[in-house]
C-alpha atoms as a PDB file:
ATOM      1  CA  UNK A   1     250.997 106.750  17.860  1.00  0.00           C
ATOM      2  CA  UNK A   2     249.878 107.656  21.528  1.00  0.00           C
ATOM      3  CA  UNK A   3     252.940 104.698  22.805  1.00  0.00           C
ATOM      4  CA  UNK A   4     255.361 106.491  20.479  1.00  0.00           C
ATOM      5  CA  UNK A   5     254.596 110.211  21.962  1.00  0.00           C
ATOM      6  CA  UNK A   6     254.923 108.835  25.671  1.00  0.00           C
ATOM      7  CA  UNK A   7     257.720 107.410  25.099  1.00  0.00           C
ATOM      8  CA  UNK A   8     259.434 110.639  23.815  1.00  0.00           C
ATOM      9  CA  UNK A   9     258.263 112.529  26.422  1.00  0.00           C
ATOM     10  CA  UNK A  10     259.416 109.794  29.095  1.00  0.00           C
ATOM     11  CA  UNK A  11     262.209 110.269  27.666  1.00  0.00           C
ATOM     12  CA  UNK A  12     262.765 114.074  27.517  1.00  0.00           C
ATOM     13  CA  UNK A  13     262.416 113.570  31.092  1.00  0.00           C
ATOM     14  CA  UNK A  14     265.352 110.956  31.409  1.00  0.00           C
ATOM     15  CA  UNK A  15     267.272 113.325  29.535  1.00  0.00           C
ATOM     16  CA  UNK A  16     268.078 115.757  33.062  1.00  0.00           C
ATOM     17  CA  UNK A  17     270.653 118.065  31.078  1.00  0.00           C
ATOM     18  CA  UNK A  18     268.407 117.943  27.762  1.00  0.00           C
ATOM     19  CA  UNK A  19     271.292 116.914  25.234  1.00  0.00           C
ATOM     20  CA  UNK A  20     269.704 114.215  23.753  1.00  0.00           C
ATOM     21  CA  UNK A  21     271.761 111.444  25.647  1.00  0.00           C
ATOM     22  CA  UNK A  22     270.485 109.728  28.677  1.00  0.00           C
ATOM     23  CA  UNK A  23     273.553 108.203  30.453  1.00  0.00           C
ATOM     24  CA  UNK A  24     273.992 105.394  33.326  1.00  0.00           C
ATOM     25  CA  UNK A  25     274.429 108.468  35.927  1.00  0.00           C
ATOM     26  CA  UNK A  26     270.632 109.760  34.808  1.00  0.00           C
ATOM     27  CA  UNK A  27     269.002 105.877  34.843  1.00  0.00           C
ATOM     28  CA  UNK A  28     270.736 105.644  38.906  1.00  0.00           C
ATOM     29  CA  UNK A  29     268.502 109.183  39.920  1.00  0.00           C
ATOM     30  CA  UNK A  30     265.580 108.300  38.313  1.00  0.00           C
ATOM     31  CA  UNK A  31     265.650 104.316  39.990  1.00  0.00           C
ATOM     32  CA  UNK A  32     267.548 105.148  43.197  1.00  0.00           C
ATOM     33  CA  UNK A  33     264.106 106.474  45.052  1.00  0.00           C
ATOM     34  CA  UNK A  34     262.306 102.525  43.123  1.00  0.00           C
ATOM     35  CA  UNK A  35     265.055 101.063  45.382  1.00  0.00           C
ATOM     36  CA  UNK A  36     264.950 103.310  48.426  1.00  0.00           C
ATOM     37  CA  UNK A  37     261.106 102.638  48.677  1.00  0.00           C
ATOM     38  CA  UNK A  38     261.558  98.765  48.013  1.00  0.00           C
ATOM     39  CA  UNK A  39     263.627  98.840  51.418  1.00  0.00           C
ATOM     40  CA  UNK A  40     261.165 100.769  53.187  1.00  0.00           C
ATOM     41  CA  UNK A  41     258.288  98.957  51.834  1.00  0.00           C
ATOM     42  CA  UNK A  42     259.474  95.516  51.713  1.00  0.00           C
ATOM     43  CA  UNK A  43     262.628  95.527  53.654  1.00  0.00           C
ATOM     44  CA  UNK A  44     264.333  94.120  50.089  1.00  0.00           C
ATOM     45  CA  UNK A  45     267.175  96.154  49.085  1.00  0.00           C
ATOM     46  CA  UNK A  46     268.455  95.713  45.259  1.00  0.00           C
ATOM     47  CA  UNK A  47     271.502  97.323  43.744  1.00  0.00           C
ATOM     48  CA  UNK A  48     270.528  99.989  41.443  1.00  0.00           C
ATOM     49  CA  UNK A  49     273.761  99.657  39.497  1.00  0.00           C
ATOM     50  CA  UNK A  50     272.726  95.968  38.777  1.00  0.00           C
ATOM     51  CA  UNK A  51     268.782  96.899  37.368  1.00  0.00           C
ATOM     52  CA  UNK A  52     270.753 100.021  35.174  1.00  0.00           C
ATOM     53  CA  UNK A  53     273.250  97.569  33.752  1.00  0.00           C
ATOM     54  CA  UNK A  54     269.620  95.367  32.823  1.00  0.00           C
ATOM     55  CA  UNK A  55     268.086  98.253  31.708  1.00  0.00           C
ATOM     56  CA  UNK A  56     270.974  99.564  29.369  1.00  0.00           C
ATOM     57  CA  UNK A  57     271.056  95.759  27.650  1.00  0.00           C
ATOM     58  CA  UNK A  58     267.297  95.959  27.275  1.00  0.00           C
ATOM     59  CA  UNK A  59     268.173  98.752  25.180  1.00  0.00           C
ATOM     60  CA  UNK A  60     270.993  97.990  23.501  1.00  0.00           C
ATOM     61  CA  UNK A  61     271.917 101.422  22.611  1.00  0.00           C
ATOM     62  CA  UNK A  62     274.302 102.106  19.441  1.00  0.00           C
ATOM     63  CA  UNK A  63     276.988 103.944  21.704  1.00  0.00           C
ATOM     64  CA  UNK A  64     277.509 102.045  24.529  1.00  0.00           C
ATOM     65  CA  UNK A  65     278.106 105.430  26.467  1.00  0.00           C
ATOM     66  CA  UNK A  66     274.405 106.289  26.500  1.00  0.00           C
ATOM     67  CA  UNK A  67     271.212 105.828  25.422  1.00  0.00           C
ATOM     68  CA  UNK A  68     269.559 108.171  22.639  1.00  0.00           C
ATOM     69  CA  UNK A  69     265.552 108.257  22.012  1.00  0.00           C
ATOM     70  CA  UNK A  70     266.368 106.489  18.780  1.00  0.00           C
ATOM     71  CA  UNK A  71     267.914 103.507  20.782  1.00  0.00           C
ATOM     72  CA  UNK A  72     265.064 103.743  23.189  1.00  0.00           C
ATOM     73  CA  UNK A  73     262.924 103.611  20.086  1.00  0.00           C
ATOM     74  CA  UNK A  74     264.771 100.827  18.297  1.00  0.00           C
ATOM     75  CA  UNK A  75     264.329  98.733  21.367  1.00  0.00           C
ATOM     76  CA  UNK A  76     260.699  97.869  21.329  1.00  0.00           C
ATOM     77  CA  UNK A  77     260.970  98.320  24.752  1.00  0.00           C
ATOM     78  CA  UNK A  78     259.962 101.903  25.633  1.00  0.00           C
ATOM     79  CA  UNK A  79     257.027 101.292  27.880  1.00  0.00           C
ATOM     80  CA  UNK A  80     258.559  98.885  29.550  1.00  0.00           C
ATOM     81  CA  UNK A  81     261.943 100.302  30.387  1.00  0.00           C
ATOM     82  CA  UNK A  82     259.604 103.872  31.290  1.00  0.00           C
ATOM     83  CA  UNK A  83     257.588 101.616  34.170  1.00  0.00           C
ATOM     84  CA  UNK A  84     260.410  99.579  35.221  1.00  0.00           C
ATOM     85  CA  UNK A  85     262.587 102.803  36.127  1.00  0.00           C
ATOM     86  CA  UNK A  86     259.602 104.697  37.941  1.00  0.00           C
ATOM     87  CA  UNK A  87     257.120 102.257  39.197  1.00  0.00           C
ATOM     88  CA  UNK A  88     257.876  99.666  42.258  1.00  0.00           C
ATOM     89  CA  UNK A  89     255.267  97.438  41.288  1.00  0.00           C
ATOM     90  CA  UNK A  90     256.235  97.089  37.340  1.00  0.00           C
ATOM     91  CA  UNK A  91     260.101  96.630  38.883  1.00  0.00           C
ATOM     92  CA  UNK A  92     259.088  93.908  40.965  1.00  0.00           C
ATOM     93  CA  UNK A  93     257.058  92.508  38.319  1.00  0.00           C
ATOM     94  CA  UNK A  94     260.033  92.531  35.932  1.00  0.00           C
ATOM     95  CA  UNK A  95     262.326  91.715  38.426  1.00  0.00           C
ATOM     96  CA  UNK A  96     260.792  88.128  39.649  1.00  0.00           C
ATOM     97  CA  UNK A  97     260.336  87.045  35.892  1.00  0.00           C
ATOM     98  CA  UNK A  98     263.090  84.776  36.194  1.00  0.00           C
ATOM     99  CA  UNK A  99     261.960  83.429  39.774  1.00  0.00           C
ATOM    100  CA  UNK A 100     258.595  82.521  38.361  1.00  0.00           C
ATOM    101  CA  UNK A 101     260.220  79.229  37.331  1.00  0.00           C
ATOM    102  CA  UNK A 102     258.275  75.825  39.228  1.00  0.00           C
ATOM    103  CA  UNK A 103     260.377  74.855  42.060  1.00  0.00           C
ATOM    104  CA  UNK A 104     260.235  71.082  41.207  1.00  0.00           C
ATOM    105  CA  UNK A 105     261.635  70.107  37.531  1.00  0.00           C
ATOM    106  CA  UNK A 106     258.172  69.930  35.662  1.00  0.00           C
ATOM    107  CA  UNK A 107     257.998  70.359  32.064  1.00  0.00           C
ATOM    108  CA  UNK A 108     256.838  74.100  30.920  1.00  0.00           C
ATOM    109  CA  UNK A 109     253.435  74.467  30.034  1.00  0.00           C
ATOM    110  CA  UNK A 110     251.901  78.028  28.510  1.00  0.00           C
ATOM    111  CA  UNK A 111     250.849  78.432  32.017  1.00  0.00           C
ATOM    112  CA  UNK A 112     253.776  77.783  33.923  1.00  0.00           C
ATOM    113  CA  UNK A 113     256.799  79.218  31.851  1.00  0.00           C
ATOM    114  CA  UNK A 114     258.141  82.250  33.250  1.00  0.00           C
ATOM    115  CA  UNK A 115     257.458  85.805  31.912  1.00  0.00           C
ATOM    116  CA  UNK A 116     259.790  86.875  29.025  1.00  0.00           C
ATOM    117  CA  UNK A 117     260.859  90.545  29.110  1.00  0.00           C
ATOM    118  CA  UNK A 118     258.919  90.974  25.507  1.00  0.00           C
ATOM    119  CA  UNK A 119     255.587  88.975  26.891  1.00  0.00           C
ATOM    120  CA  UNK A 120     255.831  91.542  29.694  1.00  0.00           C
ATOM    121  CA  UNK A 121     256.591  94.428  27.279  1.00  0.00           C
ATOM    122  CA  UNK A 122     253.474  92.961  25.282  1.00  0.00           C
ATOM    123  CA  UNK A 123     251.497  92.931  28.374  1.00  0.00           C
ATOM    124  CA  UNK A 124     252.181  96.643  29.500  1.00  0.00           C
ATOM    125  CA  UNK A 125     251.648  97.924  26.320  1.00  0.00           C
ATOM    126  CA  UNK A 126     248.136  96.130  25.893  1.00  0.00           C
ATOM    127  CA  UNK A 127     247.356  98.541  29.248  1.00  0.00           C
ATOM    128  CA  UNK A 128     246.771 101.949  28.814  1.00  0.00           C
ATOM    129  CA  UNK A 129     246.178 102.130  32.484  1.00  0.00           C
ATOM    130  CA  UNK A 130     249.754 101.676  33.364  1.00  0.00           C
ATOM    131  CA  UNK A 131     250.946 104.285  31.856  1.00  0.00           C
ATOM    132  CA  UNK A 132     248.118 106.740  31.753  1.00  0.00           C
ATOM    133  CA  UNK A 133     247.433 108.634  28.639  1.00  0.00           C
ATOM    134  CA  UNK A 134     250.048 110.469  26.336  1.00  0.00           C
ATOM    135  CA  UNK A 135     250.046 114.021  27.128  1.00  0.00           C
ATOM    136  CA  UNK A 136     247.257 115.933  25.676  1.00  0.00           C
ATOM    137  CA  UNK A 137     245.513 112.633  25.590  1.00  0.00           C
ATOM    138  CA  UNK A 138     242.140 111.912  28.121  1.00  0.00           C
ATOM    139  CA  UNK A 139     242.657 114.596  30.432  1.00  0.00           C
ATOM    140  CA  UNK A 140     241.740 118.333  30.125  1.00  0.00           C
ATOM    141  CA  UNK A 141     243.633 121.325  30.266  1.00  0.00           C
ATOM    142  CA  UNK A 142     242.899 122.777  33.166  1.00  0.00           C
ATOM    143  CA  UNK A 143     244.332 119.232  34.807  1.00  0.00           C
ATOM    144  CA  UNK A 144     246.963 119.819  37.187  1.00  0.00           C
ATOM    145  CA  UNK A 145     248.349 116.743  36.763  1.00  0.00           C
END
């Protein structure tokens, strides 16, 4: 499927030394410049070690000294782990999941019970827009982009 192909190429691009292993050390240099631009942007610093450690039990890979495309694949979680690591916007999204709880004790309705990671997953997939089209998908060759 189109998901399936950018999510192997997202991850091609994790993979900075190209052996088929994506480890913490790649995850901090692709989310360090998410973070850097949160503090310029919102004057919010977060620490990047604490969203990899997130990110690595989102994926739950089988070695727990990195992450392979067939973890990444496993996971169900592809699209979402891709945005969270290179978008502010989809971090901040993910990140206040857990603050979108009422302030006062009210029971949970469908409308007020925070985001899950998978209903957010669910939700970013449903939008090709976020992620643009697969490669070779929608745009033409002589795109420079």
């Amino acid at each position: 499927t189109a998901r399936r192909a950018c999510v192997r190429w997202f991850f091609g691009l994790l993979d900075i030394d190209g052996d088929g292993r994506v480890e913490r050390w790649d995850l901090v240099q692709f989310f360090r410049p998410i973070a850097e631009e949160m503090l310029v942007e919102l004057g919010e610093s977060v620490v990047v070690a604490d969203v990899v450690d997130e990110l690595w039990d989102m994926i739950k890979p089988a070695n727990p000294g990195y992450i392979t495309l067939k973890d990444v694949e496993a996971s169900g979680a592809g699209g979402l782990f891709s945005c969270v690591l290179t978008d502010l916007g989809s971090f901040l999204a993910y990140d206040s999941r857990e603050s979108d709880v009422p302030e006062e004790e009210e029971p949970a309705t469908a409308a007020s019970a925070p985001m899950s990671a998978q209903d957010y997953y669910d939700l970013m997939s449903a939008s090709d827009d976020l992620l643009g089209p697969s490669p070779g998908e929608g745009r033409s060759k002589e795109s420079p982009i």
